[in-house]
Protein backbone atom coordinates (compact mmCIF):
# COMPACT_ATOMS: atom_id res chain seq x y z
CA UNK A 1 79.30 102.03 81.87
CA UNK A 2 79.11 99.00 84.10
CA UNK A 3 78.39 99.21 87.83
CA UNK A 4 82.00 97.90 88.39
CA UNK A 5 83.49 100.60 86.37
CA UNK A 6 81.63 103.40 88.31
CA UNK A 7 82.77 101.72 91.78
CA UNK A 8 86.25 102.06 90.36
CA UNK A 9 85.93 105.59 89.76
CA UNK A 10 83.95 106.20 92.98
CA UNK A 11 87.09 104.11 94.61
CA UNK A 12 89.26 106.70 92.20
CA UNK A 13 88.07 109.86 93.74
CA UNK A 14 87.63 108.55 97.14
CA UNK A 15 91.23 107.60 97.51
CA UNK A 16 92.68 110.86 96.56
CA UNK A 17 90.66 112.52 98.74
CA UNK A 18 91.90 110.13 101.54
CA UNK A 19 95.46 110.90 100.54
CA UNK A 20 94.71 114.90 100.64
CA UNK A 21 92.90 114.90 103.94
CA UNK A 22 96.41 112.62 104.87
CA UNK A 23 98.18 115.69 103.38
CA UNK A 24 96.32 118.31 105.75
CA UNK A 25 96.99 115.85 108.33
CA UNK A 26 100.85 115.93 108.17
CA UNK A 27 100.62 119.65 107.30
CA UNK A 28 98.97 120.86 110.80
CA UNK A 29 101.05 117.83 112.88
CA UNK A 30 103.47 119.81 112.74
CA UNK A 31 102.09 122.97 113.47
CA UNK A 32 100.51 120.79 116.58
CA UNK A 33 103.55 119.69 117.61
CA UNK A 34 105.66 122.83 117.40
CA UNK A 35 103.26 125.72 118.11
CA UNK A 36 99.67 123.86 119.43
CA UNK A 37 98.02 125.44 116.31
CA UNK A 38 96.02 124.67 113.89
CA UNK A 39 93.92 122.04 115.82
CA UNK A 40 90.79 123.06 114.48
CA UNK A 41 92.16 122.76 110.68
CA UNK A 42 93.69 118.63 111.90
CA UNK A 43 90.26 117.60 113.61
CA UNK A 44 88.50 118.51 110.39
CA UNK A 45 90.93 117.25 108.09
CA UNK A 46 90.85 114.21 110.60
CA UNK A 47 87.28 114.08 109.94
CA UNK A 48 87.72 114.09 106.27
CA UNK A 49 89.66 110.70 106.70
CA UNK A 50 87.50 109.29 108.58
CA UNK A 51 84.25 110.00 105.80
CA UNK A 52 86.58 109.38 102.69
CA UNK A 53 88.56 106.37 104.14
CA UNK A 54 84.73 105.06 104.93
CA UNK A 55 83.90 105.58 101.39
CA UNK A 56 86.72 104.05 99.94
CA UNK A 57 86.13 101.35 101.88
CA UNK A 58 82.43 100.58 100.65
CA UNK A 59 83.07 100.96 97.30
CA UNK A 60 85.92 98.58 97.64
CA UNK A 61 83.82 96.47 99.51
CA UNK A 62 80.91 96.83 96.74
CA UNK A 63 83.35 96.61 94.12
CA UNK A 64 84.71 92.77 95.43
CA UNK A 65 81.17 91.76 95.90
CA UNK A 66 80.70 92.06 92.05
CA UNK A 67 83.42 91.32 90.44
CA UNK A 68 85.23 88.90 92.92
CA UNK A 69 88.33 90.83 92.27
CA UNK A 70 90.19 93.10 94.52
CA UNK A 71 89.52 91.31 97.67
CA UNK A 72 93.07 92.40 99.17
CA UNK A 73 92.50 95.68 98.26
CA UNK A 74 88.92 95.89 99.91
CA UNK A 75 90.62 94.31 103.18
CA UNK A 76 93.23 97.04 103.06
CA UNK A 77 90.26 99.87 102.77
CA UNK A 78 88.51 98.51 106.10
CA UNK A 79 92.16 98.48 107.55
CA UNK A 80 92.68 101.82 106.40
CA UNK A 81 88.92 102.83 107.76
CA UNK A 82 89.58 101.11 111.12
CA UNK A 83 92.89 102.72 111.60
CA UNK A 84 91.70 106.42 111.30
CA UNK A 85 89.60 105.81 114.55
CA UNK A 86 92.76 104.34 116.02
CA UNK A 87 94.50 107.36 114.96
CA UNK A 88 91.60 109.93 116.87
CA UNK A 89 92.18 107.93 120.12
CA UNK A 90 96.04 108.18 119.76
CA UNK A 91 96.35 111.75 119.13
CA UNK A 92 97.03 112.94 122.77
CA UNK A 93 100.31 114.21 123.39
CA UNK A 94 101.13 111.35 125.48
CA UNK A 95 100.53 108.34 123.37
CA UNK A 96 102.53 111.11 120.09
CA UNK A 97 104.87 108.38 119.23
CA UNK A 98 102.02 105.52 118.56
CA UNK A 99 99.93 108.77 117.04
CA UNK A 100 102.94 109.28 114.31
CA UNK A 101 103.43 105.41 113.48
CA UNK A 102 99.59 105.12 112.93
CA UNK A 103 100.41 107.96 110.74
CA UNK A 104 102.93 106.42 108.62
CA UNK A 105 100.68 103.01 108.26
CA UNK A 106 97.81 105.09 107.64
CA UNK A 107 100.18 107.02 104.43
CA UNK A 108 101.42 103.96 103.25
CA UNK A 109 97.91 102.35 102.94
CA UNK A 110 96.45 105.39 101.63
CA UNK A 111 99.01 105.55 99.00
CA UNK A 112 98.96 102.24 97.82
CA UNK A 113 94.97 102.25 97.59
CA UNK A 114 95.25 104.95 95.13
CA UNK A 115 98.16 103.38 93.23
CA UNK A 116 95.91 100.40 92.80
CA UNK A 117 92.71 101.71 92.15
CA UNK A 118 94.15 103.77 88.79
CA UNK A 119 96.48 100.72 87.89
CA UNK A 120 92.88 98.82 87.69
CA UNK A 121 91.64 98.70 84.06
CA UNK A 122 88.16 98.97 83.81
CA UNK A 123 87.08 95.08 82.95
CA UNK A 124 87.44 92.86 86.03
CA UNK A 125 88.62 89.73 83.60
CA UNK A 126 92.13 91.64 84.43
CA UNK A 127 91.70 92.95 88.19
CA UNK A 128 93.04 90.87 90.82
């Protein structure tokens, strides 16, 4: 198995992960937002992102450097990486509205990381 191929399952794993710490995410929001529980179960599941949005992102990163192919999609991972700090900062009650957009960005990225990286065939002739 070529170094490529184990970056793309690395990039594999560490996107669904991203998505289901994104799923915890929504999951307590709401609890946040109606009740003010289940902080302690967001902030970890906040930290999550942050580690497996971080990963993603270097294995993308690694991934482009060797292959020369999935540059976009390595762009989008430090987006996605970026945007999770964003995300911490916005998360006060006051700034909710810019804190629930980021969250919608931050979905849509997540999910169309992992679409990609299982739609990617394992020779990077093919990956663009």
């Amino acid at each position: 198995m070529s170094h490529a191929q184990k970056l793309l399952i690395a990039a594999r794993i560490t996107a669904v992960l991203s998505v289901a710490a994104v799923v915890v995410l929504f999951a307590t929001g709401g609890q946040l937002v109606q009740n003010y529980s289940g902080i302690d179960i967001h902030g970890a599941a906040a930290i999550g992102l942050h580690i497996t949005t971080g990963l993603l992102a270097l294995t993308l990163v690694l991934r482009a450097v060797l292959t020369r192919t999935g540059i976009w999609a390595a762009a989008a991972a430090m987006v996605l990486f970026g945007i999770s700090f964003v995300q911490a900062e916005l998360g006060d009650y006051s700034t909710l509205a810019n804190h629930v957009l980021g969250s919608v960005i931050t979905t849509v990225l997540c999910t169309w990381l992992t679409a990609w990286s299982f739609a990617r065939r394992n020779s990077p002739a093919i990956d663009s």
